[in-house]
Protein backbone atom coordinates (compact mmCIF):
# COMPACT_ATOMS: atom_id res chain seq x y z
CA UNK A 1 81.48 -165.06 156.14
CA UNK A 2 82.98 -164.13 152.74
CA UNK A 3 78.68 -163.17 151.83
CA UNK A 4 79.08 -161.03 154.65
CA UNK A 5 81.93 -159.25 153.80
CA UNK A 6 80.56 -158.94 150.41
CA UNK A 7 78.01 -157.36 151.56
CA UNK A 8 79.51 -154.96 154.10
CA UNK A 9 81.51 -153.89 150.85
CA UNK A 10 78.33 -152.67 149.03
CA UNK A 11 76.66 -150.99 151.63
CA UNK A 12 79.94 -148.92 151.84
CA UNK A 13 80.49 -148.51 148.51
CA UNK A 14 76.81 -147.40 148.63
CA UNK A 15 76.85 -144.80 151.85
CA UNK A 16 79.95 -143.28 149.97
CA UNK A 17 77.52 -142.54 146.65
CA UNK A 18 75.33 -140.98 149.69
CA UNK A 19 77.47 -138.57 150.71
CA UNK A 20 78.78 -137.63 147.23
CA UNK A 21 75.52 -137.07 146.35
CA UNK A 22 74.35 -135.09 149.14
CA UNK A 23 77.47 -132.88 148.62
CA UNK A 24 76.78 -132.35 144.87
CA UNK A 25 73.34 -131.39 146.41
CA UNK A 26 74.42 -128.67 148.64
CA UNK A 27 76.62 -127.38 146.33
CA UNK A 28 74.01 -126.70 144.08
CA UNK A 29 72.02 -125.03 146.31
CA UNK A 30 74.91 -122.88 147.54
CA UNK A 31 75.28 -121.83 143.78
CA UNK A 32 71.87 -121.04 143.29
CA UNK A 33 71.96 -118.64 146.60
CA UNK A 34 74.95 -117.04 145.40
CA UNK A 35 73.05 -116.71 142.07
CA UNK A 36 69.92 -115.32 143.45
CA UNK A 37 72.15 -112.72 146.08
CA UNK A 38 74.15 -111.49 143.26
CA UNK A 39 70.63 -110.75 141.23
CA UNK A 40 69.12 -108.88 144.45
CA UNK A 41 72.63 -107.16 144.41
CA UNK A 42 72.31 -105.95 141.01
CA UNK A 43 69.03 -105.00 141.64
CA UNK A 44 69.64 -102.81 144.51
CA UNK A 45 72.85 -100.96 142.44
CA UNK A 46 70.26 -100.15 139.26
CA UNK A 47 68.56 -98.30 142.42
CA UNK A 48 70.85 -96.72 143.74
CA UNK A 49 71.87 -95.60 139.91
CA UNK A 50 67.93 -94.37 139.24
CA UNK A 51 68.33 -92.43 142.34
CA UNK A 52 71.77 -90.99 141.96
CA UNK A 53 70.68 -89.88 138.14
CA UNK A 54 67.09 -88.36 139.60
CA UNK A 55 69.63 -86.12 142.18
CA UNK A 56 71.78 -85.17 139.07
CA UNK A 57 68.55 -83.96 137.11
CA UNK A 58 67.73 -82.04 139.90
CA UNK A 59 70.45 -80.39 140.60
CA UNK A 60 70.88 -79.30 136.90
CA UNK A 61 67.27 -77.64 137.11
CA UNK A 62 68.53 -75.25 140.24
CA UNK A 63 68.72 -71.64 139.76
CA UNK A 64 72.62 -71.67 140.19
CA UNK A 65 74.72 -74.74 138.22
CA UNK A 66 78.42 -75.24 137.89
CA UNK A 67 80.19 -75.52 135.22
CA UNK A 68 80.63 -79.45 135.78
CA UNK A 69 77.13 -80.17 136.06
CA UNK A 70 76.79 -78.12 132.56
CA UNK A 71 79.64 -80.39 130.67
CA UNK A 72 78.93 -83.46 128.74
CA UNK A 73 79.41 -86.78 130.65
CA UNK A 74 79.42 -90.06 129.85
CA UNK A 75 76.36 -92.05 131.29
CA UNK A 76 77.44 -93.09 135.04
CA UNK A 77 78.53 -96.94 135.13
CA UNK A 78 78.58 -99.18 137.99
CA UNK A 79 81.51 -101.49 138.03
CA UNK A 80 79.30 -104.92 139.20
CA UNK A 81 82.84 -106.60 139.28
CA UNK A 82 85.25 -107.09 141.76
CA UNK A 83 87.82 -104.03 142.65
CA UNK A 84 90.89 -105.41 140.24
CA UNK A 85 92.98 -102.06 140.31
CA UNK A 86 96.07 -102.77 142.00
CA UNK A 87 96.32 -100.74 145.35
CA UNK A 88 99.54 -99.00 144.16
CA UNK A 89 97.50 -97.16 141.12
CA UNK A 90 94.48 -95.88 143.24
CA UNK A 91 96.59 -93.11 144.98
CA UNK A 92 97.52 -92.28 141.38
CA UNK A 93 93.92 -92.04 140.49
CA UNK A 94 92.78 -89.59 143.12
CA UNK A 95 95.42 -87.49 141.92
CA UNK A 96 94.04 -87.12 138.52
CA UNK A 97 90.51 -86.68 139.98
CA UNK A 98 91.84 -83.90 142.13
CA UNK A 99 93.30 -82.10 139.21
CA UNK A 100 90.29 -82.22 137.00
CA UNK A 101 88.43 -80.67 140.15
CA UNK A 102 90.43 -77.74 140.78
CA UNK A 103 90.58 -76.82 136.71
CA UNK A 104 86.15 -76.55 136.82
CA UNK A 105 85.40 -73.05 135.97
CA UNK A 106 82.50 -72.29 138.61
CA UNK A 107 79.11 -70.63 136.14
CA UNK A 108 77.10 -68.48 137.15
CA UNK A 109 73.61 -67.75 135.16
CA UNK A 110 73.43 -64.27 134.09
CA UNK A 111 70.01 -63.29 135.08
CA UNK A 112 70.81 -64.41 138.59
CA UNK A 113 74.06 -63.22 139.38
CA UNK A 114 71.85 -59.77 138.54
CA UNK A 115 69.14 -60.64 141.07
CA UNK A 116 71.89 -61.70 143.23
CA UNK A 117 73.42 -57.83 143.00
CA UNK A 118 70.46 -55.75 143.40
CA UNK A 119 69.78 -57.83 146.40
CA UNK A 120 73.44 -57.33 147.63
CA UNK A 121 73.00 -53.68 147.26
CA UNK A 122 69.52 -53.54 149.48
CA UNK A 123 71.00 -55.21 152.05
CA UNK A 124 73.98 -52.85 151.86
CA UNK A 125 71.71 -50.34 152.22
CA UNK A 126 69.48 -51.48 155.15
CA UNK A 127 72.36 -52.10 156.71
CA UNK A 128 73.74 -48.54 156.46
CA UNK A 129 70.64 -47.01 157.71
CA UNK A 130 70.81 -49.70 160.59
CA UNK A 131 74.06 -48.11 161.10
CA UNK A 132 72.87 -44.27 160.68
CA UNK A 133 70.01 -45.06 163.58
CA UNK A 134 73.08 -44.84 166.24
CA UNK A 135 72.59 -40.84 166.46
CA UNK A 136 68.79 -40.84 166.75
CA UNK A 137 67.52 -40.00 170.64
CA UNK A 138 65.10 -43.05 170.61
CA UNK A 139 63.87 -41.95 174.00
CA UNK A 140 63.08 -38.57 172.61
CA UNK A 141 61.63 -39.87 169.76
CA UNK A 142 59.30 -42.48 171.81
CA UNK A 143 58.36 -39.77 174.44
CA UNK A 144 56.88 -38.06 171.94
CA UNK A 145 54.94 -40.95 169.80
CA UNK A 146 53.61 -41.84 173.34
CA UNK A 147 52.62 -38.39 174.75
CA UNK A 148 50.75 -38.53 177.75
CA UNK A 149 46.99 -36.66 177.35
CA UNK A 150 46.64 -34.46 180.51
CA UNK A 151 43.30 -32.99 180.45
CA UNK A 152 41.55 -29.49 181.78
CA UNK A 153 37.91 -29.27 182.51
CA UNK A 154 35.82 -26.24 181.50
CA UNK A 155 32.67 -24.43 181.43
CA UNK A 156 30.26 -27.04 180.31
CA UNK A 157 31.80 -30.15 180.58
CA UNK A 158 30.94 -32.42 183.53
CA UNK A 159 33.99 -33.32 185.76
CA UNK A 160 32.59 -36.86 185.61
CA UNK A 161 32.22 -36.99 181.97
CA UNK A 162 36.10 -36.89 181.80
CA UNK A 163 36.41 -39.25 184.25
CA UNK A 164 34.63 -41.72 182.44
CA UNK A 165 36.52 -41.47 179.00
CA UNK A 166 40.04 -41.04 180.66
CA UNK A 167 39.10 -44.08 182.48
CA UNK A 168 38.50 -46.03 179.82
CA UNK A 169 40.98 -44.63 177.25
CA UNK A 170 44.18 -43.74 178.97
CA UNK A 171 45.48 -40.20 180.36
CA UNK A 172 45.68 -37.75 183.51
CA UNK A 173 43.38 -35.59 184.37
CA UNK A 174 44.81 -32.19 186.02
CA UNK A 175 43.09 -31.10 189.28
CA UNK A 176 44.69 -28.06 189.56
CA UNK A 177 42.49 -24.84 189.15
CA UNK A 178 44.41 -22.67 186.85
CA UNK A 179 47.18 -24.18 183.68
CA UNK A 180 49.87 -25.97 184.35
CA UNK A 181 52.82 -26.78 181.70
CA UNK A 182 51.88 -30.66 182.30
CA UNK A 183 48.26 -29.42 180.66
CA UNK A 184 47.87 -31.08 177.06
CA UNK A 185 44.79 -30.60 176.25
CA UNK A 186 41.47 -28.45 178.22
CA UNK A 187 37.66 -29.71 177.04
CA UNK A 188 34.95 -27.27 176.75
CA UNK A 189 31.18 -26.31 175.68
CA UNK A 190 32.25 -22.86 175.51
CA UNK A 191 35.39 -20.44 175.10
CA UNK A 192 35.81 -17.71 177.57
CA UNK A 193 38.44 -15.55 179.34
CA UNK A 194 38.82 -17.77 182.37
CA UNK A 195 42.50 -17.96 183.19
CA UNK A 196 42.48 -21.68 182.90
CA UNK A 197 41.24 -20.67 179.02
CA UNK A 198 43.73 -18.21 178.84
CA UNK A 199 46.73 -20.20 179.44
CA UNK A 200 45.94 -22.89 177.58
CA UNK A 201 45.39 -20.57 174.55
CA UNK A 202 48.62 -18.64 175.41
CA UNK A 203 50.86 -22.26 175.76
CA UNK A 204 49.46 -23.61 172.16
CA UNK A 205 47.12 -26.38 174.04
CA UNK A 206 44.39 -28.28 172.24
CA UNK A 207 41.25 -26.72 172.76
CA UNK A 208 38.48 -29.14 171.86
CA UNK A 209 34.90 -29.07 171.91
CA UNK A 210 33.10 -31.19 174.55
CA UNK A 211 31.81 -33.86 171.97
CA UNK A 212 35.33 -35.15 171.60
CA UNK A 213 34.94 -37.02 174.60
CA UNK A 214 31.67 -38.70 173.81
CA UNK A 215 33.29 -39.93 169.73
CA UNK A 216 35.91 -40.91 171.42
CA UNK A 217 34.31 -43.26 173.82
CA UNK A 218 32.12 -44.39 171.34
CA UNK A 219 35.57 -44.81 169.15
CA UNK A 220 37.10 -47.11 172.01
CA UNK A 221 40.11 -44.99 171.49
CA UNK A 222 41.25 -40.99 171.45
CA UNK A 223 40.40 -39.53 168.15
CA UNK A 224 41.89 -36.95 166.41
CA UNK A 225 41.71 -33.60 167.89
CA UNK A 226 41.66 -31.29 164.72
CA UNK A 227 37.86 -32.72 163.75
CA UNK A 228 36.66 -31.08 167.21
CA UNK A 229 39.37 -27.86 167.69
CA UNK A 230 37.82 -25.10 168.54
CA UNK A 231 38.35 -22.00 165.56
CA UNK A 232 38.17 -24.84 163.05
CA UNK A 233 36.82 -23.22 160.10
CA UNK A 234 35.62 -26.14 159.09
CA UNK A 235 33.31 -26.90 162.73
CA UNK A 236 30.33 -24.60 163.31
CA UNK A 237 31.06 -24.91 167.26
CA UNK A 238 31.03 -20.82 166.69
CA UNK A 239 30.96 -18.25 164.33
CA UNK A 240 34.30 -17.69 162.98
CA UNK A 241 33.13 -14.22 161.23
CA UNK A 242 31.61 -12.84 164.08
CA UNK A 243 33.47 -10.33 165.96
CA UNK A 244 32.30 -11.92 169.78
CA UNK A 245 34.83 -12.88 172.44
CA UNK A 246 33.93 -16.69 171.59
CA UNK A 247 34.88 -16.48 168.12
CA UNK A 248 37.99 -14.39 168.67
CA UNK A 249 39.02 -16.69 171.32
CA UNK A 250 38.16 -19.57 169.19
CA UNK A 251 40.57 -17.94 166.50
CA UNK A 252 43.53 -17.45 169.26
CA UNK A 253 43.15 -20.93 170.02
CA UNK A 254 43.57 -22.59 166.77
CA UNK A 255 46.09 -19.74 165.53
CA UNK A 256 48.30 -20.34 168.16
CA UNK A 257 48.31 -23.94 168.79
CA UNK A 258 49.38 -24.18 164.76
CA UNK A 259 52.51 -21.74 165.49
CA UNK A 260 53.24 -24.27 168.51
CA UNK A 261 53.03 -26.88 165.95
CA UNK A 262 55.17 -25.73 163.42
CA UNK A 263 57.56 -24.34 166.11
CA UNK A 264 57.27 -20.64 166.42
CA UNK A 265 57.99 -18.64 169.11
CA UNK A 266 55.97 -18.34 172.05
CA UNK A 267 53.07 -15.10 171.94
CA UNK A 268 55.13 -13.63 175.25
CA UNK A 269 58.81 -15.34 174.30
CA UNK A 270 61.32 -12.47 175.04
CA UNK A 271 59.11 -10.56 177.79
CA UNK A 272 60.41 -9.91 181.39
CA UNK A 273 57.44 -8.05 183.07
CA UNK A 274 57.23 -6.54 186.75
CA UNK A 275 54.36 -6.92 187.74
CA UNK A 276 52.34 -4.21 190.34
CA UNK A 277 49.29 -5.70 191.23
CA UNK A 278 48.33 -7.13 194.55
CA UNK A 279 47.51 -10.96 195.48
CA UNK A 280 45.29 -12.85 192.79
CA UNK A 281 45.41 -10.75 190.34
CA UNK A 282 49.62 -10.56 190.19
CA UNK A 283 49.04 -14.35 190.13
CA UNK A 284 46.67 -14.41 187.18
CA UNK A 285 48.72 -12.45 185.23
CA UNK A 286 51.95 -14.15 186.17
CA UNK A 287 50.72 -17.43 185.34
CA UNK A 288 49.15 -16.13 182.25
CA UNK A 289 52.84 -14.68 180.81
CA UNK A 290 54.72 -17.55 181.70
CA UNK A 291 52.52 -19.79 180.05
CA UNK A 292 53.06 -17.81 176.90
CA UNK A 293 56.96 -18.29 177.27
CA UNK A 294 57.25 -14.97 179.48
CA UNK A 295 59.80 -14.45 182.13
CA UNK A 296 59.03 -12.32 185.46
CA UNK A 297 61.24 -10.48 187.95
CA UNK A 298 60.38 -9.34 191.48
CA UNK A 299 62.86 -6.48 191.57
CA UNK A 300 62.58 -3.22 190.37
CA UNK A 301 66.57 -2.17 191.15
CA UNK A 302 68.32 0.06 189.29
CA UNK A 303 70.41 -3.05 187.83
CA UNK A 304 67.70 -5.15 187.08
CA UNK A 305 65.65 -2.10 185.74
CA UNK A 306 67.03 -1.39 181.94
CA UNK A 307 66.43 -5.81 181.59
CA UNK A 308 63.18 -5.48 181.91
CA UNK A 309 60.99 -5.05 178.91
CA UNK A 310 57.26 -3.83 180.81
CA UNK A 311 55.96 -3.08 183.79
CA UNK A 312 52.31 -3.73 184.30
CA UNK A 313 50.00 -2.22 186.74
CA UNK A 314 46.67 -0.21 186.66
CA UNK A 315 45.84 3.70 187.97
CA UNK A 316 45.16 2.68 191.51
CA UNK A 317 48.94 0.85 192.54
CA UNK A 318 50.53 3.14 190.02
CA UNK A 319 52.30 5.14 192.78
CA UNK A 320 53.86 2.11 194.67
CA UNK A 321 56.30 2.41 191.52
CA UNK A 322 56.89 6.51 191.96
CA UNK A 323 60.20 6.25 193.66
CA UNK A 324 61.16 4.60 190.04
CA UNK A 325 59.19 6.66 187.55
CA UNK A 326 62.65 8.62 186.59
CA UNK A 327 64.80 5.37 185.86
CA UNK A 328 61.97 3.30 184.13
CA UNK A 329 61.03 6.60 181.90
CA UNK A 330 65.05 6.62 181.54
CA UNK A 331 65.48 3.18 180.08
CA UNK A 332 61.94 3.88 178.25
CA UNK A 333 59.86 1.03 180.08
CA UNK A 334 56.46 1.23 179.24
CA UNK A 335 54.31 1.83 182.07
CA UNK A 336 50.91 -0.20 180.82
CA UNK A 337 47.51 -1.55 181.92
CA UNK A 338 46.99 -5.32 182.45
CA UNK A 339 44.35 -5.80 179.58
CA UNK A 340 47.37 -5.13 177.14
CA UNK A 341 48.28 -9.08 177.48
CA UNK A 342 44.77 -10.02 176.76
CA UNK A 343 44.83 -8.13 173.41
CA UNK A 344 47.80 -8.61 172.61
CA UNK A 345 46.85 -12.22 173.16
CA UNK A 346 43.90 -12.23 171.39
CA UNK A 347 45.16 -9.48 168.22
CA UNK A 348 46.03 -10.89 164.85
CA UNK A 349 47.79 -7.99 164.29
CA UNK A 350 50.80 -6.26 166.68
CA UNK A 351 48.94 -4.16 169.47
CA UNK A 352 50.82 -1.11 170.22
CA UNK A 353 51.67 -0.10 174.09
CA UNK A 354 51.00 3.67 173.17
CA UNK A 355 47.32 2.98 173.51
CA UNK A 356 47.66 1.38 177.42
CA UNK A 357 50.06 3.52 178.78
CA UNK A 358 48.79 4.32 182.36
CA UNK A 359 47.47 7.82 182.21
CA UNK A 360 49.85 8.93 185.34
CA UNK A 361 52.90 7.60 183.19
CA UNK A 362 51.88 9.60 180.23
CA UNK A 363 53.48 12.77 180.57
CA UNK A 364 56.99 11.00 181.63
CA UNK A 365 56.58 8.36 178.52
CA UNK A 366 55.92 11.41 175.92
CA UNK A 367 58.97 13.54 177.73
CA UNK A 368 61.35 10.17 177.31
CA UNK A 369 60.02 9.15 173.65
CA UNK A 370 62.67 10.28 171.49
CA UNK A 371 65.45 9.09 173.37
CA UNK A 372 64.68 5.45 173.60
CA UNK A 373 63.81 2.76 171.51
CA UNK A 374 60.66 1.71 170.86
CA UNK A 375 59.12 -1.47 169.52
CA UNK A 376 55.52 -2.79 168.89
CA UNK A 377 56.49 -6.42 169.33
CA UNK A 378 57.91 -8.56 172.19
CA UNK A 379 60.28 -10.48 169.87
CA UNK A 380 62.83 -7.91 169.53
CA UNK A 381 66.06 -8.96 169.62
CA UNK A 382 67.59 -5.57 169.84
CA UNK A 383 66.00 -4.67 172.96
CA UNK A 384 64.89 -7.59 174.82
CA UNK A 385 61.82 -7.63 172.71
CA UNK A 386 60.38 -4.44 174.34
CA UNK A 387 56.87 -3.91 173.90
């Protein structure tokens, strides 16, 4: 028994060297973990400190640097200790840091704080003209960038020809058989004294040669009218130096269509005409005048009478107007044949009524001459431009 005991003594004594040494075991290993985690931890700060100095040396390489990036610092250490700062100093410690902060002086490079300016003042500037746009008439202004082509047919051109190139390109093609105001442009292989010619020549319309259409097609888009105006000295569509209808036509065309342009008055701005003709040919000549910025009356009354700046009518309806010879020779209205407002249309230079006064109206024009006022021009603006 006392063996026994002996022996249940050592094999105690022996399971407690066990466990001690097991213990001194797993301590060691917990040392070398905490070992090993605090190496991966410095590791990972000497990271985060490459990093954090790469950001600084970028920053200091932007265009625009403060003043702090600019001033000497010590090299940036990581504390790899424990926090030992009392609590009751940190508050004190943000202080400080707060005061340094607000005394930085912020610095600006030179060079672009000027680039800066000048591109301060250009937006200043687009902006005022932003601000100037509010008293431009945009619709006015896009009505006209977008004018609609309305086209007139005539002699020579094929009807379907137009069709053809309007259909492809865009526009309106009038139908109506004499000028309208709507009328932009009128195509021809000729100029003549058709009225649909005529009006066109006296409203400042294009007047384009036929081939326009064709290069245009071709050209998948409207070209330029100038290249293919007819009286464009530069064309030989006619002879400009001849002394034919064509060419003086051609002439009218391009003459008046520049005065249009530039914003001239009107060939017949400042007429009021009375008309005595019958049926088609009143109309003609109506439509003819108020195409050239003309005004007409239908009354021949004694108010209306001393408004009116010519009467136009020919030796055979000359005495449907005798009941008013005395007043119209009184307020010195010209009496005159219709072909005046085809030369005067057509004339470079001011065509004087003396030379179409109706033969009947003669004698009372002569009698009346030195009492009135008399004008070669329908512009007048003393006397209702009288002619």
């Amino acid at each position: 028994e006392e063996d026994d005991i002996e022996m249940d003594d050592e094999e105690e004594e022996a399971a407690k060297n066990d466990v001690t040494e097991a213990t001194e075991i797993i301590e060691d290993e917990a040392e070398e973990n905490k070992a090993e985690e605090k190496t991966k931890s410095d590791d990972s700060y000497k990271k985060d400190l490459k990093g954090l100095e790469s950001l600084l040396e970028s920053v200091k390489n932007s265009p625009v640097v403060s003043l702090a990036s600019s001033i000497k610092r010590k090299p940036m250490q990581l504390d790899m200790s424990d926090d030992m700062t009392p609590t009751s100093n940190k508050p004190q410690k943000a202080k400080e840091a707060e005061k340094e902060k607000e005394s930085q002086v912020l610095w600006v490079d030179p060079v672009d704080e000027k680039n800066r300016e000048a591109l301060a003042m250009k937006l200043r500037m687009e902006t005022q003209d932003l601000t100037n746009l509010g008293s431009v008439n945009f619709s006015e202004n896009l009505s006209e960038a977008v004018e609609q082509r309305v086209f007139l047919v005539a002699g020579g051109v094929e009807e379907k020809e137009l069709e053809e190139a309007v259909g492809q390109l865009g526009g309106d093609i009038s139908t109506s058989n004499y000028f309208d105001k709507s009328v932009t442009h009128i195509i021809s292989g000729k100029v003549t004294r058709s009225e649909k010619m005529l009006g066109c020549i006296a409203a400042g319309r294009w007047v384009l040669h036929q081939s326009y259409l064709k290069d245009s097609v071709e050209a998948g888009k409207w070209l330029l009218e100038e290249p293919y105006e007819w009286g464009n000295p530069e064309k030989d569509f006619v002879d400009l130096t001849s002394s034919s209808i064509e060419a003086n036509l051609s002439r009218t065309a391009r003459r008046r269509r520049l005065i249009r342009d530039e914003g001239g008055d009107e060939v017949f701005s400042g007429m009021l005409a009375y008309i005595n003709l019958p049926g088609n040919r009143k109309g003609s000549f109506t439509r003819l005048i108020l195409a050239g910025g003309g005004r007409i009356t239908e009354s021949l009354s004694d108010e209306v009478i001393p408004t009116i700046t010519h009467v136009i009518t020919d030796t055979k309806h000359f005495s449907n107007l005798q009941t008013k010879l005395s007043k119209l020779g009184e307020c010195g209205i010209p009496v005159i044949e219709a072909m005046y407002l085809n030369d005067y249309l057509t004339s470079e230079k001011q065509s004087s009524v003396e030379s179409y006064i109706v033969q009947d109206y003669q004698s009372i024009w002569e009698s009346r001459k030195r009492s009135r006022v008399v004008t070669d021009t329908p512009t007048n603006a003393v006397k209702k431009t009288r002619v």
